[in-house]
Protein backbone atom coordinates (compact mmCIF):
# COMPACT_ATOMS: atom_id res chain seq x y z
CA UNK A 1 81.49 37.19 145.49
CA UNK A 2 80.20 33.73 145.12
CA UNK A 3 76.84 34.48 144.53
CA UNK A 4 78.09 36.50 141.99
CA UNK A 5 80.18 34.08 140.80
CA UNK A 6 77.70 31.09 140.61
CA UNK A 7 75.30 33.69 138.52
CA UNK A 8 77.94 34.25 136.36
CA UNK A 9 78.00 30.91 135.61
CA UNK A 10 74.27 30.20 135.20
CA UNK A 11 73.21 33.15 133.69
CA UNK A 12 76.81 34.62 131.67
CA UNK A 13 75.35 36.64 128.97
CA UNK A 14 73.46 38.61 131.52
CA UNK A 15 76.59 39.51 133.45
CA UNK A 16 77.79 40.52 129.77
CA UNK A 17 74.89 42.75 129.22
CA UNK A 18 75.30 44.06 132.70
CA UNK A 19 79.21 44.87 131.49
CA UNK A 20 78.12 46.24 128.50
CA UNK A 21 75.37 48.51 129.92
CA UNK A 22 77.51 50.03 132.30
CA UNK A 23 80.56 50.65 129.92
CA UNK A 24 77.84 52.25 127.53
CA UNK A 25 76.73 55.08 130.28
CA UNK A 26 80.39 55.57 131.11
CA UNK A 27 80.76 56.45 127.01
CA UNK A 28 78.21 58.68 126.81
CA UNK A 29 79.07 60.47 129.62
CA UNK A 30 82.24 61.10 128.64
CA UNK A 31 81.01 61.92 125.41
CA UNK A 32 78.83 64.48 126.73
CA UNK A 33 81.94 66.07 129.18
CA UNK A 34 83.68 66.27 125.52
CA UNK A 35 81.40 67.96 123.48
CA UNK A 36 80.01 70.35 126.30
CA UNK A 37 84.02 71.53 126.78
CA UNK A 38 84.63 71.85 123.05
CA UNK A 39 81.19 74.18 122.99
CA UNK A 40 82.20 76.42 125.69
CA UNK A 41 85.98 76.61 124.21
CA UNK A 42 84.39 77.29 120.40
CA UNK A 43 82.54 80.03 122.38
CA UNK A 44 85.46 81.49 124.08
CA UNK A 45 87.65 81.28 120.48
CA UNK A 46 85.19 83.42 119.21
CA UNK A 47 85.48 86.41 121.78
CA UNK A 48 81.87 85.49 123.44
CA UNK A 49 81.12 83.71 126.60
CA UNK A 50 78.76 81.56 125.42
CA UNK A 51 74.75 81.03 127.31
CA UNK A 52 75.74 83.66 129.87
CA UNK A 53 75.29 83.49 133.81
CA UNK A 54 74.58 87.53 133.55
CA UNK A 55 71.59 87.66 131.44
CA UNK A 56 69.33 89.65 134.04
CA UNK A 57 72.26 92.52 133.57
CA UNK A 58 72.63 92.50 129.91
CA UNK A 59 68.86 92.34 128.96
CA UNK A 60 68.42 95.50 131.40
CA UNK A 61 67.26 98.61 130.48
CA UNK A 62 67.19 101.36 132.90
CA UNK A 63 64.94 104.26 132.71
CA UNK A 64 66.11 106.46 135.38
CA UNK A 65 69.05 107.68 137.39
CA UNK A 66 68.74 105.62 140.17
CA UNK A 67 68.34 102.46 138.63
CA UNK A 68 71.32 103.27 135.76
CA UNK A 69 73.60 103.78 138.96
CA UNK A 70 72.22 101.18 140.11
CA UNK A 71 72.90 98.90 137.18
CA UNK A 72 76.86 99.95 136.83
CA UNK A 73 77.48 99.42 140.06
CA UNK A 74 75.87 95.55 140.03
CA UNK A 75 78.00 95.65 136.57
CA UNK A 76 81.26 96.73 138.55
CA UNK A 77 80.89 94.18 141.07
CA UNK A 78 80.40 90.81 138.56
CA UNK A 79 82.85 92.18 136.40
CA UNK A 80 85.24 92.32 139.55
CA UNK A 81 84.37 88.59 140.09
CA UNK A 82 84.61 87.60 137.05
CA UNK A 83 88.43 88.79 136.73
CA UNK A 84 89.13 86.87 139.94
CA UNK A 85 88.02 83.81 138.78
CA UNK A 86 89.67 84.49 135.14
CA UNK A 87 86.51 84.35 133.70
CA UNK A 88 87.25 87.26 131.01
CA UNK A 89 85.02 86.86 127.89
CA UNK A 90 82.50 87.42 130.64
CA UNK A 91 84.17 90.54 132.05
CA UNK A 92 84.76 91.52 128.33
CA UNK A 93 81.00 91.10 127.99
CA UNK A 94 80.04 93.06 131.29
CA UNK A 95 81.93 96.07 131.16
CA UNK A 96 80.68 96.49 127.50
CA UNK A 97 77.24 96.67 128.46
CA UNK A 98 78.13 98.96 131.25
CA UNK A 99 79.52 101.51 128.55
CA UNK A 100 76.71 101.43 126.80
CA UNK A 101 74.80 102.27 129.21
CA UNK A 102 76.64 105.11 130.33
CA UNK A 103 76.90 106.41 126.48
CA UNK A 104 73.57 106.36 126.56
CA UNK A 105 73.42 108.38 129.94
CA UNK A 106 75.42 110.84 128.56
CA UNK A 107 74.06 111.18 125.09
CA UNK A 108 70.54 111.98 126.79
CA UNK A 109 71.91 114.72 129.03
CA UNK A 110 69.62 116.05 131.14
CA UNK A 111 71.61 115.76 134.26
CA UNK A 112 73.87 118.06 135.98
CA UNK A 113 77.23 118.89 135.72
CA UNK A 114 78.31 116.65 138.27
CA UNK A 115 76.18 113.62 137.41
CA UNK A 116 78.18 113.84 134.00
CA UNK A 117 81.26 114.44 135.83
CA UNK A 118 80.35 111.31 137.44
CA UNK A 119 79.73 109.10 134.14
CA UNK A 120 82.33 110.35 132.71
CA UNK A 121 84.69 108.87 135.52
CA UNK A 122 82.74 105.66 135.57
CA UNK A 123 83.10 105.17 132.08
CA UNK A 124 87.19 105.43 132.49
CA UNK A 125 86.99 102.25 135.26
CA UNK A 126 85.16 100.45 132.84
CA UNK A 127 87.34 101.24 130.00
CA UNK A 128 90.79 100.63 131.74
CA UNK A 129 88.83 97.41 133.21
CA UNK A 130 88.28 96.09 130.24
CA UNK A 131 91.41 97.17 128.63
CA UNK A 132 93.16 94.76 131.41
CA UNK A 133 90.58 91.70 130.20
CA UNK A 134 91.71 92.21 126.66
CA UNK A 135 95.36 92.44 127.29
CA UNK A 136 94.54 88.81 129.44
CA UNK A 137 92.48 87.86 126.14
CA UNK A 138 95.64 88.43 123.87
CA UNK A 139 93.27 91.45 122.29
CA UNK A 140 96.49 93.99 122.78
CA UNK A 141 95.33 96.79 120.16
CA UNK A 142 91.72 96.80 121.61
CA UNK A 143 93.48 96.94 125.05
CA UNK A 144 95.58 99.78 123.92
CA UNK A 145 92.31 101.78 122.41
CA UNK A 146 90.66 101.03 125.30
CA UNK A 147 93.52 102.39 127.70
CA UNK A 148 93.05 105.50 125.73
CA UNK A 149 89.60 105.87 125.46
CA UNK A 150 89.97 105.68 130.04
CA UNK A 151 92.28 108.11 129.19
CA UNK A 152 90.08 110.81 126.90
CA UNK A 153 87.49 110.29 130.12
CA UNK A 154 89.12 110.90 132.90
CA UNK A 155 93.20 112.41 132.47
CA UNK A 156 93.52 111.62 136.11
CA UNK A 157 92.75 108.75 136.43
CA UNK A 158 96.07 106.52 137.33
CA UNK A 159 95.20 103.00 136.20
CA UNK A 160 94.01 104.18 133.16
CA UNK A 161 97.55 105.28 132.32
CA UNK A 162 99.41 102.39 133.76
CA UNK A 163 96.78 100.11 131.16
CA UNK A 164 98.77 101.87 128.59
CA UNK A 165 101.99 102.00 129.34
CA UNK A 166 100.98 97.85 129.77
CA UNK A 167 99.30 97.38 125.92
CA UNK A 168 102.21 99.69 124.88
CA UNK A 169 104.37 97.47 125.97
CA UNK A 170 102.68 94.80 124.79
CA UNK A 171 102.99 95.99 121.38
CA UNK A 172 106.60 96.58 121.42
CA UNK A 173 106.45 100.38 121.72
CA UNK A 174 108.81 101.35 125.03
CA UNK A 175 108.86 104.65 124.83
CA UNK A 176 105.19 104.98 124.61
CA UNK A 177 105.55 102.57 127.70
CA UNK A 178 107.76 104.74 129.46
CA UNK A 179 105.56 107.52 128.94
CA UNK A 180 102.46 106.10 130.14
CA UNK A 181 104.12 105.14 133.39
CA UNK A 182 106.19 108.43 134.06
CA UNK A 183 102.84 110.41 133.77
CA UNK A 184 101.02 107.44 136.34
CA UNK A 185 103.96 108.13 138.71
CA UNK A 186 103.15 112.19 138.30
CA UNK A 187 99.89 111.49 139.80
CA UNK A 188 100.40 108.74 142.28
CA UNK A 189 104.32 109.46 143.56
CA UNK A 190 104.20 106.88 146.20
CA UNK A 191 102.90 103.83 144.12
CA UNK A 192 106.28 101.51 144.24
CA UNK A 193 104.54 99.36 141.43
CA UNK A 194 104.23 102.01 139.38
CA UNK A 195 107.71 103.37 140.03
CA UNK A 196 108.77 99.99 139.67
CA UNK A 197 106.73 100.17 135.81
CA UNK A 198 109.51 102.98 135.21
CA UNK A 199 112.76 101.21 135.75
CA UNK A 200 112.05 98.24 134.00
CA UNK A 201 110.93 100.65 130.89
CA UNK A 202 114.16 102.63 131.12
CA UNK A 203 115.78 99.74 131.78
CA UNK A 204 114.28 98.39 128.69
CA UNK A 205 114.73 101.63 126.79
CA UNK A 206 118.35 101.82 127.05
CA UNK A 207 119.11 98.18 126.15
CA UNK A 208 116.90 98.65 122.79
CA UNK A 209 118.55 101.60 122.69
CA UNK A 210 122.41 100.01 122.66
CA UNK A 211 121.45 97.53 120.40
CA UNK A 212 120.22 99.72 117.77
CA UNK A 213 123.32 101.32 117.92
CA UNK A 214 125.37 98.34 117.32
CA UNK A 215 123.75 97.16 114.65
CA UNK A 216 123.94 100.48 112.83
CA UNK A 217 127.48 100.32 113.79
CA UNK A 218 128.10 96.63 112.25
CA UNK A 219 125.99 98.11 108.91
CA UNK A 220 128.47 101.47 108.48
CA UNK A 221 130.42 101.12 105.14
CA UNK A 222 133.25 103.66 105.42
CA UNK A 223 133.40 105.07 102.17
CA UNK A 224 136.93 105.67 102.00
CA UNK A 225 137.50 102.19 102.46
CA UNK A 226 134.67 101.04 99.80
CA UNK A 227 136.38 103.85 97.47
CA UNK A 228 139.68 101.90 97.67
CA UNK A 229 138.10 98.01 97.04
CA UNK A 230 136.59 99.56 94.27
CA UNK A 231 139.86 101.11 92.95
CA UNK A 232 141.57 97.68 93.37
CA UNK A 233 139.45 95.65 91.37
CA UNK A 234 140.34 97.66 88.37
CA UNK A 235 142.71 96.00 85.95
């Protein structure tokens, strides 16, 4: 400290420029932070997730079988991830490609019945996947289309109907809800989530329900009684 000190006071302006140098790296670093988080967040306002960690995936283009399979499953398995970590534009992003590529799959044909089969129940995961990123995203109508879409692909499949009954919810519609769930529960009984889905729409149902009724009840104009107002205001 005191050979600090005594430097300080024979050479000052160099401590200054020392001070100065420092604080000046500090700025632009923080400068940098700022601008590199207001990137990735202009990205992810605009639905994309930016220079993308998955580029290997996206750019691929599978020729055969094998390596399509291949592909969705890789797909599957970052788009898993990427939910865990709440990383959905790059879910959103993921399971996109992996419809394409099994629209493309099934366009060509070629395969057999149960290699369509197959696709066809593929494409549902990815659908009612990304139907749960969107309804995360705050995209609730493409989460609802998408719930559907998993639905048009594979009727059985149980999440694909509990995806609705959540976007339909979302969007204010509880009997649509309520439906969704009651035909999950039809195919998984024992699922106490899903049965759990069903009270809370009933439950739901019923209050909407009672207070629809009141209000048409506080609106009702008994005409008798609006008859006999009128006749007393004549003079």
């Amino acid at each position: 400290f005191f050979f600090h000190f005594q430097c300080f006071r024979q050479h000052p302006s160099s401590h200054i420029l020392h001070i100065q140098y420092n604080t000046l790296i500090a700025f632009f670093g923080l400068c940098t932070r700022i601008i590199s988080h207001n990137i990735m967040s202009l990205f992810s306002g605009l639905g994309c997730a930016g220079p993308s960690a998955h580029t290997d995936l996206l750019s691929a283009t599978p020729d055969n079988l094998t390596s399509q399979r291949s592909l969705i499953e890789e797909i599957k398995r970052r788009g898993r991830a990427c939910v865990i970590s709440k990383n959905y534009p790059d879910a959103d992003t993921l399971y996109g490609k992996g419809i394409d590529v099994l629209s493309s799959m099934l366009k060509v044909g070629g395969g057999d019945g149960v290699e369509d089969e197959t696709s066809k129940k593929d494409m549902a995961v990815l659908y009612s996947n990304r139907s749960l990123v969107r309804m995360q995203m705050g995209k609730i109508a493409e989460a609802l289309e998408d719930a559907d879409r998993a639905i048009n692909c594979d009727p059985t499949y149980v999440k694909a109907h509990w995806r609705r009954g959540q976007a339909s919810n979302a969007c204010g519609n509880t009997s649509e809800a309520l439906a969704a769930f009651e035909r999950a529960v039809e195919l998984e009984p024992n699922n106490k989530a899903l049965r759990k889905e069903v009270q809370n729409a009933k439950a739901r149902k019923e209050r909407e329900e009672k207070l629809l009724a009141e209000k048409a009840s506080d609106d009702y104009v008994d005409p008798a009684a609006e008859g006999s107002s009128e006749n007393n205001d004549v003079v």
